[in-house]
Protein backbone atom coordinates (compact mmCIF):
# COMPACT_ATOMS: atom_id res chain seq x y z
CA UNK A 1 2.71 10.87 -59.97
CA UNK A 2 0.77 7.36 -59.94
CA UNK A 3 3.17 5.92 -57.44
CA UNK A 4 3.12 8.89 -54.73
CA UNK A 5 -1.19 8.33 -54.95
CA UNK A 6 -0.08 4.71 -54.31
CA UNK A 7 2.73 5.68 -51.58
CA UNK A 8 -0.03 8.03 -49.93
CA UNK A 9 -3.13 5.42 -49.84
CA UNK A 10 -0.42 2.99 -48.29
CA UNK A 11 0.82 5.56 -45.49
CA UNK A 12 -3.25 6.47 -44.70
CA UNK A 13 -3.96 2.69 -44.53
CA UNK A 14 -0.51 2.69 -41.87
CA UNK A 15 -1.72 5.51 -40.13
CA UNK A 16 -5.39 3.53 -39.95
CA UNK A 17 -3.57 0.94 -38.53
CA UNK A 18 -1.58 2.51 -36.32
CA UNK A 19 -4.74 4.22 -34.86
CA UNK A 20 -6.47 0.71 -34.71
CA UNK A 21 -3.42 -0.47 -32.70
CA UNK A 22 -3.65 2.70 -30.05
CA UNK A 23 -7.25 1.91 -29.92
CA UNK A 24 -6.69 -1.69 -28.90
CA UNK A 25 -3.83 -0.76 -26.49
CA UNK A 26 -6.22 1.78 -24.76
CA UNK A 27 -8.80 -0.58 -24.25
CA UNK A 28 -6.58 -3.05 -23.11
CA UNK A 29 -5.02 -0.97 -20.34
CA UNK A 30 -8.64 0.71 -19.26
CA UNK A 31 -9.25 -3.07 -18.50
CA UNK A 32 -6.34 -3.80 -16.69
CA UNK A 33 -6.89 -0.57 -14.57
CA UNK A 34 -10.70 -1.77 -13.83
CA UNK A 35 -9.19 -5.35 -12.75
CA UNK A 36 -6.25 -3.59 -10.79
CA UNK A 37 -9.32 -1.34 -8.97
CA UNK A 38 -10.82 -4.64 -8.51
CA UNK A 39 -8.70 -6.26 -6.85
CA UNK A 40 -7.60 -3.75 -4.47
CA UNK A 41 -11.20 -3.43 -3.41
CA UNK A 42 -10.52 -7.30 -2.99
CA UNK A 43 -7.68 -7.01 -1.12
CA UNK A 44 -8.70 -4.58 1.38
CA UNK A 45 -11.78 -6.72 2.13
CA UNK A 46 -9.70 -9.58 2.75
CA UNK A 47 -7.42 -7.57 5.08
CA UNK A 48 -10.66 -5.69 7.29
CA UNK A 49 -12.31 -9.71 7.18
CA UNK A 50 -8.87 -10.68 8.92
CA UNK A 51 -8.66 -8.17 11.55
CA UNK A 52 -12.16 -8.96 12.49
CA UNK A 53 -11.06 -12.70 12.95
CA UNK A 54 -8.24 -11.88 14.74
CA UNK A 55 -10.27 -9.91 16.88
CA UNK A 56 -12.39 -12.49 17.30
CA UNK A 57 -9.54 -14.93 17.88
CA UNK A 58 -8.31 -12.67 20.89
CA UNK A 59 -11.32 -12.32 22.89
CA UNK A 60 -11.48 -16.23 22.45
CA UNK A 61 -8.32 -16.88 23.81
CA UNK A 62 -9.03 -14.23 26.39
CA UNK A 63 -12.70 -15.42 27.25
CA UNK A 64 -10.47 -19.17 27.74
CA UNK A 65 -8.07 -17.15 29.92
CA UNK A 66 -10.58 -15.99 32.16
CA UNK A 67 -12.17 -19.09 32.80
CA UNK A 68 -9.22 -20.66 33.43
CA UNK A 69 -8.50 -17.95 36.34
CA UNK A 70 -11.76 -18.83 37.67
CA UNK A 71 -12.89 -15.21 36.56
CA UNK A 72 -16.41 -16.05 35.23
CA UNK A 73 -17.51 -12.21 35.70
CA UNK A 74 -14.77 -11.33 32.88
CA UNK A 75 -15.31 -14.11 30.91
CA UNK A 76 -19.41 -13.33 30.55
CA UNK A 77 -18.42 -9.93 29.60
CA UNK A 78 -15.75 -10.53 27.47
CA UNK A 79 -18.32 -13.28 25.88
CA UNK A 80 -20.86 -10.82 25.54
CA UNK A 81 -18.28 -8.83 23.57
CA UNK A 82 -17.99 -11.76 21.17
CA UNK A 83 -21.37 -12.35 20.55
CA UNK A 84 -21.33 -8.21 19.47
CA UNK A 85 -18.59 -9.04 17.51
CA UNK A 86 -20.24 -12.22 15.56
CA UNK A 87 -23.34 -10.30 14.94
CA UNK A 88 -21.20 -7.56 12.75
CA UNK A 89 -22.38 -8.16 8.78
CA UNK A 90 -19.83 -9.71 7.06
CA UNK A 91 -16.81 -7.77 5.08
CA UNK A 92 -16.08 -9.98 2.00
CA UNK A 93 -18.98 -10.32 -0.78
């Protein structure tokens, strides 16, 4: 009779562990869902912060191509469109 008391504290200080263990585990992989949220957020900033600089890049390029064809009326406007396009608040923070 002595040793099932002793076989039962053991199996409730298992099962304490065991619980411990789940308890760690679950923490851990909240965490690693919070960073995984995170860095998606990340991610997508990065991408929208590229399109506006290629964006940018274009109407550079296109601004250059106007000039060169001696089309100044184009190249104001299309300058004008960059200058909209700088003033937009930046994406990544």
């Amino acid at each position: 009779m002595e040793r099932l008391k002793i076989d039962m504290v053991e199996i409730g200080e298992g099962q304490d562990r065991i619980k411990e263990g789940q308890r760690e585990i679950r923490e851990k992989f909240e965490e690693i869902e919070s960073e995984c949220r995170k860095l998606k957020e990340e991610t997508m900033n990065i991408a929208k912060q590229s399109d506006c600089n290629q964006i940018r890049i274009n109407l550079m390029f296109s601004i250059l191509k106007a000039r060169q064809d001696n089309n100044f009326s184009h190249a104001e406007h299309l300058t004008q469109l960059l200058r909209e396009e700088m003033g937009k608040p930046g994406l990544v923070g």
